[in-house]
N, C-alpha and C. Protein backbone atom coordinates (compact mmCIF):
# COMPACT_ATOMS: atom_id res chain seq x y z
N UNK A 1 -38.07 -95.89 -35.26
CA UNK A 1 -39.44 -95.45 -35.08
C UNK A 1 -39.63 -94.11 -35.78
N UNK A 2 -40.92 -93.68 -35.97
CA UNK A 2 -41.01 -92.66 -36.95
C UNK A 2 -41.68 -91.67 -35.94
N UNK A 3 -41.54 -90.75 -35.72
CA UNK A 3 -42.25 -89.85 -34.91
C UNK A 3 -42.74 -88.10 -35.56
N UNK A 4 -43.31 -87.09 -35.44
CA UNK A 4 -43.50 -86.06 -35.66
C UNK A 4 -42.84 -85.02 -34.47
N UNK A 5 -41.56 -83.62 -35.50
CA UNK A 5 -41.54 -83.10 -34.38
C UNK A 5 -41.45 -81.81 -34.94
N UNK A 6 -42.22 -81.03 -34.57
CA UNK A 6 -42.83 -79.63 -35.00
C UNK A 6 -43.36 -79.75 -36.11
N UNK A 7 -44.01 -81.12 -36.55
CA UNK A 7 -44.38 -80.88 -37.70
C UNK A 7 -43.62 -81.97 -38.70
N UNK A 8 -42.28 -82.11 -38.52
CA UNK A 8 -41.83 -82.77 -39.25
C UNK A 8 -41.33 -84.18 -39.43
N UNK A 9 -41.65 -85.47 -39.82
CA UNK A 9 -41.91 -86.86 -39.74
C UNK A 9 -40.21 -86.43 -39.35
N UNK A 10 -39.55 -87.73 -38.94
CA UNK A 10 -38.30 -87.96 -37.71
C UNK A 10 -38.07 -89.52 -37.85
N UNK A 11 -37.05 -90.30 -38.26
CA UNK A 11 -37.03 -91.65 -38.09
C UNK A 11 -35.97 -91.28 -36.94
N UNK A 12 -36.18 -92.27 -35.97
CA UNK A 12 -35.31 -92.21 -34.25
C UNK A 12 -35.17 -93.39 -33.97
N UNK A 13 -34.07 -93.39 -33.56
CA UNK A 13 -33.70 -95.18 -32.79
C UNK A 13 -35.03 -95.49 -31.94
N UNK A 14 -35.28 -96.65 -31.23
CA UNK A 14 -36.32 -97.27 -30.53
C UNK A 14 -35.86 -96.56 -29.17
N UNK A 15 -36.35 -96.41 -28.08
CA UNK A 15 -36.13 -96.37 -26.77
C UNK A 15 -35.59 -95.25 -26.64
N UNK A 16 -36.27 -94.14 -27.06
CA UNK A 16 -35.44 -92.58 -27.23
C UNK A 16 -35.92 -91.70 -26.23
N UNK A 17 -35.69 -91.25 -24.87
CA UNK A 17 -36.37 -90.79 -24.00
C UNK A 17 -36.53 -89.00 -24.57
N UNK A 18 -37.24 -88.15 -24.01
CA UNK A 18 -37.25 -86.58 -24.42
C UNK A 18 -36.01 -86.39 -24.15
N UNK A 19 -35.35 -86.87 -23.29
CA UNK A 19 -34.01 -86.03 -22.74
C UNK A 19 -33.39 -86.56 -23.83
N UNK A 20 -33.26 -87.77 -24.37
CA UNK A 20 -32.31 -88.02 -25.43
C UNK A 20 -32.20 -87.18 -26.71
N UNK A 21 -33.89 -86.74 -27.09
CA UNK A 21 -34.62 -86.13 -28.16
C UNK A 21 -33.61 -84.62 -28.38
N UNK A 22 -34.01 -84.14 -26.81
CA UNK A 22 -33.09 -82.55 -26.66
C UNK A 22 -31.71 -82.69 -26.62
N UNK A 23 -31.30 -83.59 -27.00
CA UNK A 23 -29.52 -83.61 -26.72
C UNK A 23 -29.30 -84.13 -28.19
N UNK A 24 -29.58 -84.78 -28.47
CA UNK A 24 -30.15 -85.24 -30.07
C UNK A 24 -29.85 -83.72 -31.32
N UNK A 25 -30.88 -82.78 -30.77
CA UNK A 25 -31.26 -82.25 -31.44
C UNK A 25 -30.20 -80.86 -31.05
N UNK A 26 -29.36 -81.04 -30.23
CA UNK A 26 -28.67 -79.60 -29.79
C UNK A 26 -29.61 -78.58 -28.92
N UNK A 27 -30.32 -79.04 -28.51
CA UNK A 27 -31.07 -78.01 -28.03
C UNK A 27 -30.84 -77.41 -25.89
N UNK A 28 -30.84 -76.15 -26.14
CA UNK A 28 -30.84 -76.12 -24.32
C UNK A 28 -31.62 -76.02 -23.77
N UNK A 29 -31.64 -77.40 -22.56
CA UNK A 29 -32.87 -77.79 -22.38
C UNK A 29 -33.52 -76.17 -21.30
N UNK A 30 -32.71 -75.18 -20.88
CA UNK A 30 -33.70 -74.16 -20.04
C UNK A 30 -34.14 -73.43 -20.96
N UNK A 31 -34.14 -73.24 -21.90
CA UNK A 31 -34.66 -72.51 -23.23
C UNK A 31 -35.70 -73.16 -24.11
N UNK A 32 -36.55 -74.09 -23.33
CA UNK A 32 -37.35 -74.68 -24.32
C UNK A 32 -38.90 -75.18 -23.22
N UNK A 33 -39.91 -75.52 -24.02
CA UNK A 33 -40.88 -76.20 -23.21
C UNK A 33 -41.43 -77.59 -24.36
N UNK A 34 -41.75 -78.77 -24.32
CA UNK A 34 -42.15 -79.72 -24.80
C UNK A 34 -43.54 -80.06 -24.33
N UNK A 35 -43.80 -80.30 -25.69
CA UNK A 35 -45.30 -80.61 -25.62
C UNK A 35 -45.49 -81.86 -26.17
N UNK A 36 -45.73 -83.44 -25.79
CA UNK A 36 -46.20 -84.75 -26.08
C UNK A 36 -47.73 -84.83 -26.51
N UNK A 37 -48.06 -85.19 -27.62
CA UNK A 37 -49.24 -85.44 -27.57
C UNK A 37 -50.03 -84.42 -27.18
N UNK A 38 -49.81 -83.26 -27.49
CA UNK A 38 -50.80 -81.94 -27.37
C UNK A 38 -50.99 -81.93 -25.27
N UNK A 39 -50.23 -82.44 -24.78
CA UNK A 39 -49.89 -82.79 -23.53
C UNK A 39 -48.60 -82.16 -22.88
N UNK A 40 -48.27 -80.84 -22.39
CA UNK A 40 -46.61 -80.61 -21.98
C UNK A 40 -46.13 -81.66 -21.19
N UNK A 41 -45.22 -81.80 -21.57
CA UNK A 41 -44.24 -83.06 -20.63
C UNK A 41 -43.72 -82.13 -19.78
N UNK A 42 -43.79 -82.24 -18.53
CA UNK A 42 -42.93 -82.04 -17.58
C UNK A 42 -41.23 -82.53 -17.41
N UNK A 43 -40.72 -81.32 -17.62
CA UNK A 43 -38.78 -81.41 -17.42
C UNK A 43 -38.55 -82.20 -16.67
N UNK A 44 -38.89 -82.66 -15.52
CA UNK A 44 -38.62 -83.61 -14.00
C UNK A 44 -38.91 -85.19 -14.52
N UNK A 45 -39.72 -85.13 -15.96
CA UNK A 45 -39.80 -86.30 -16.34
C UNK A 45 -39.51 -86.49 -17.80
N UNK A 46 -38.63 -85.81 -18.07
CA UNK A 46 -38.05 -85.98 -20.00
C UNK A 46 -37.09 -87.23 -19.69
N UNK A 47 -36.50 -87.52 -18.66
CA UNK A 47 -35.62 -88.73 -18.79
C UNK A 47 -36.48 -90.06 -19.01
N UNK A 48 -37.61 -90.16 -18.35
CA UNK A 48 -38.02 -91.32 -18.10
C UNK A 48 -39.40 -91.54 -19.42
N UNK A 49 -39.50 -90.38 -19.83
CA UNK A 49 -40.75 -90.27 -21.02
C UNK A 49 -39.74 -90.77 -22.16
N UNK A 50 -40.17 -91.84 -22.96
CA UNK A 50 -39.67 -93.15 -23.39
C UNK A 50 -40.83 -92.89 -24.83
N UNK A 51 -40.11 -92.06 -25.83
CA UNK A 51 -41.25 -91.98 -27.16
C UNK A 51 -41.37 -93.24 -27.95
N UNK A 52 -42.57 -93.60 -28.74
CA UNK A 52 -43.30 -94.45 -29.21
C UNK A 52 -43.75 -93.59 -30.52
N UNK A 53 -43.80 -95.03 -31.65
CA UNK A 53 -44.08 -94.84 -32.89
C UNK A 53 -45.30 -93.96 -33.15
N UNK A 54 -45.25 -93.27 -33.89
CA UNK A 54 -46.40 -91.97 -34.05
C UNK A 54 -46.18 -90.50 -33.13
N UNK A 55 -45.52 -90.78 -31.86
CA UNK A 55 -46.15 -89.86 -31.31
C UNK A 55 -45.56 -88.74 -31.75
N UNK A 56 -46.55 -87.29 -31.71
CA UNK A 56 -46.31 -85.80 -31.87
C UNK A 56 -45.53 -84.97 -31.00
N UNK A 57 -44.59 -84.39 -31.35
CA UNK A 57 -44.16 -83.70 -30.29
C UNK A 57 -43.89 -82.12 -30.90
N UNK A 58 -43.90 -81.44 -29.64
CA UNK A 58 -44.05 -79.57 -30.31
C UNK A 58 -42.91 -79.41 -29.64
N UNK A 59 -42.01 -78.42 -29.90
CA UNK A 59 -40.96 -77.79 -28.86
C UNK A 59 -40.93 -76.15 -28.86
N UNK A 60 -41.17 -75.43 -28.68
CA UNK A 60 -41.33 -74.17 -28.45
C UNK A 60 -39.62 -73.73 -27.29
N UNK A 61 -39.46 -72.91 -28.41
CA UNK A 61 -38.26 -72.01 -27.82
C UNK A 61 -38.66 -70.75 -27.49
N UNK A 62 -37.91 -70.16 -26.22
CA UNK A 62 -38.28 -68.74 -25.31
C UNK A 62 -37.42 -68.12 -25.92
N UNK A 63 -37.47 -67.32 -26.89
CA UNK A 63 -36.71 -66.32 -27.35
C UNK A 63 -37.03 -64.66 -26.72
N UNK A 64 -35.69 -63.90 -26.94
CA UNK A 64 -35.89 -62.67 -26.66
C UNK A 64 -36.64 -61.70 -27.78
N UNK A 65 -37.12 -60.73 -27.10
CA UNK A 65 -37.98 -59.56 -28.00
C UNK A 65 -39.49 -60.07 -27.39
N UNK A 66 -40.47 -59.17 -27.72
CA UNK A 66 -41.63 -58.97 -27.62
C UNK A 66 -41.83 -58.07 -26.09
N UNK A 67 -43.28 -57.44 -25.77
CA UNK A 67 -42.76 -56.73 -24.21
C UNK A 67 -44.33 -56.65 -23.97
N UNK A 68 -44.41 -56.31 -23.05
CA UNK A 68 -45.55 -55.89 -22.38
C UNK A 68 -45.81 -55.08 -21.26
N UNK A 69 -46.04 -53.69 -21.77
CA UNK A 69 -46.06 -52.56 -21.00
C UNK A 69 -46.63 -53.11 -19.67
N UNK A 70 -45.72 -52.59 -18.56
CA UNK A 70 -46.25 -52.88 -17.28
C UNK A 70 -46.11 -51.50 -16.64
N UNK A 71 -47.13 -50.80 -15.64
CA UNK A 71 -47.07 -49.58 -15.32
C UNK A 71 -46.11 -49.83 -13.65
N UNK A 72 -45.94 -49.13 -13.50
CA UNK A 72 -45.01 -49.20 -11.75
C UNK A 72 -45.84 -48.50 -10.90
N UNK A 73 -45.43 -48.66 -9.79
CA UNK A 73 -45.66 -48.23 -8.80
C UNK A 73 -45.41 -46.89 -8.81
N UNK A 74 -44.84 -46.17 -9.30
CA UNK A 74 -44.22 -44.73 -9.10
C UNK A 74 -44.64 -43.93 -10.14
N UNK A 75 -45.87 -44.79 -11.38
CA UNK A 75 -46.55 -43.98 -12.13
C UNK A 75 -45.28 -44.52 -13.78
N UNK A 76 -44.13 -44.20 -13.69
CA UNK A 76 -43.49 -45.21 -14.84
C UNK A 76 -43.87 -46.66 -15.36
N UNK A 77 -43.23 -46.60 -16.48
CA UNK A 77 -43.42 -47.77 -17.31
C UNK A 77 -42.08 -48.82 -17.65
N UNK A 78 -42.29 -49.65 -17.07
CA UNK A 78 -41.83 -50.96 -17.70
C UNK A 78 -41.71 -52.22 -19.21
N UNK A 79 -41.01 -52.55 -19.51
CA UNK A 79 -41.80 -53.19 -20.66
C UNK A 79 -41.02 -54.91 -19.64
N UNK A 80 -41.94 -55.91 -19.70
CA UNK A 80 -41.01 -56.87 -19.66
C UNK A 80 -41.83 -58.05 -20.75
N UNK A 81 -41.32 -59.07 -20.89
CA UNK A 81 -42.22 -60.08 -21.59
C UNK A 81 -41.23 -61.19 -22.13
N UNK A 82 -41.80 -61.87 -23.10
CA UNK A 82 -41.15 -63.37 -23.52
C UNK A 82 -41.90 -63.67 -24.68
N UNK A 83 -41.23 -64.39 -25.56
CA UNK A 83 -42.28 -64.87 -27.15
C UNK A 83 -41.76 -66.26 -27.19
N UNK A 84 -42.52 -67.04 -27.41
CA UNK A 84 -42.31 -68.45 -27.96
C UNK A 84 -42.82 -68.61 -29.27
N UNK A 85 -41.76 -69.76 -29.99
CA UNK A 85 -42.00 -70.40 -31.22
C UNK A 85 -41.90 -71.34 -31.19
N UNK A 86 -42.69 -72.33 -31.93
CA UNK A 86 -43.80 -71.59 -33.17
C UNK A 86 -45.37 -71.13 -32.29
N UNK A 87 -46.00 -70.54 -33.05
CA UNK A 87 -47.15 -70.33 -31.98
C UNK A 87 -48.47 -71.21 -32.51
N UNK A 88 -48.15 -71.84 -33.18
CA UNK A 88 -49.37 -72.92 -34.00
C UNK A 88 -48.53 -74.49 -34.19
N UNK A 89 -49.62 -75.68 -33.89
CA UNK A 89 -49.64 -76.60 -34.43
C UNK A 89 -49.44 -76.85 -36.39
N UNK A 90 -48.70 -77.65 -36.61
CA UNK A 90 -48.19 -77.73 -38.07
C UNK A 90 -49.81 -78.17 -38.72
N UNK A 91 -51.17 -78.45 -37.92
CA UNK A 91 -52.19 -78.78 -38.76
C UNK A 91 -53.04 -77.37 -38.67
N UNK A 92 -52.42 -76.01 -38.07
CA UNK A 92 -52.74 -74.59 -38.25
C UNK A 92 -53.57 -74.41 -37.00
N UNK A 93 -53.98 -75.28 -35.90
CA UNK A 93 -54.83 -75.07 -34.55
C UNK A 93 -53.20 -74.13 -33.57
N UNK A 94 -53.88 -73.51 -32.83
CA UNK A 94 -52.93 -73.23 -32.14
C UNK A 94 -52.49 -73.57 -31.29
N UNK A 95 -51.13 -73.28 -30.24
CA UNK A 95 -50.44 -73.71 -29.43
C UNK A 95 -50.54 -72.31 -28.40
N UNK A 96 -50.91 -72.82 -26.85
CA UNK A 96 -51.25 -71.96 -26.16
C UNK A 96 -50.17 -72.31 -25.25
N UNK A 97 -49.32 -70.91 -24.74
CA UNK A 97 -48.64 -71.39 -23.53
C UNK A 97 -48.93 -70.85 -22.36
N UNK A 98 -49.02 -71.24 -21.46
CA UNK A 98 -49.86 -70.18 -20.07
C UNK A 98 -48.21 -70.03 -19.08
N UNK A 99 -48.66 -68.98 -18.74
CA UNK A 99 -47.56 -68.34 -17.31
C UNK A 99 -48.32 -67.80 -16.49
N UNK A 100 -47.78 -67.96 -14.95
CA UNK A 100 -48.41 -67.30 -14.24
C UNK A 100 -47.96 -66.51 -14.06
N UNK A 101 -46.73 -65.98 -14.42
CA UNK A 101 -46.26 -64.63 -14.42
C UNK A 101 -44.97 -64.21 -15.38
N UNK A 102 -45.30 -62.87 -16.04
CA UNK A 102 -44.86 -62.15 -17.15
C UNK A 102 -42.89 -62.08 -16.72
């Protein structure tokens, strides 16, 4: 089957679940978030999500660096934060990741 992943066409055996995709690809799976179909797949279900011809997939890795000044309680400063890549779709729309906390 032919699939897209970050962008880049992928021929893959038939019956390739996400979990197969991330083991496939070397990747660790707590260092990453997947996105199906402009859709995040939920981790609790990469075993059983079973990819099909065409479909898109994004993978964004949590790398270190980037910060975001946080002030304290005691009048000091903090920096904490997180950056993911890539931060755009390969057709140049972007890729938004939400947290509820920094």
């Amino acid at each position: 089957m032919h699939i897209q992943v970050n962008g880049e066409s992928q021929e893959l055996p038939d019956d390739l679940s996400l979990e197969d995709l991330v083991h496939r690809l070397s990747l660790q799976p707590v260092r990453i978030a997947i996105e199906l179909n402009r859709s995040v797949a939920r981790r609790s279900e990469w075993a059983t999500t079973i990819l099909k011809e065409g479909d898109r997939i994004e993978i964004v890795h949590f790398v270190g660096g980037g910060s975001v000044p946080s002030a304290l309680a005691d009048g000091s400063s903090a920096s904490r934060g997180f950056s993911v890549a890539p931060s755009a779709y390969a057709d140049g729309t972007d890729f938004v990741f939400q947290s509820d906390s920094v």
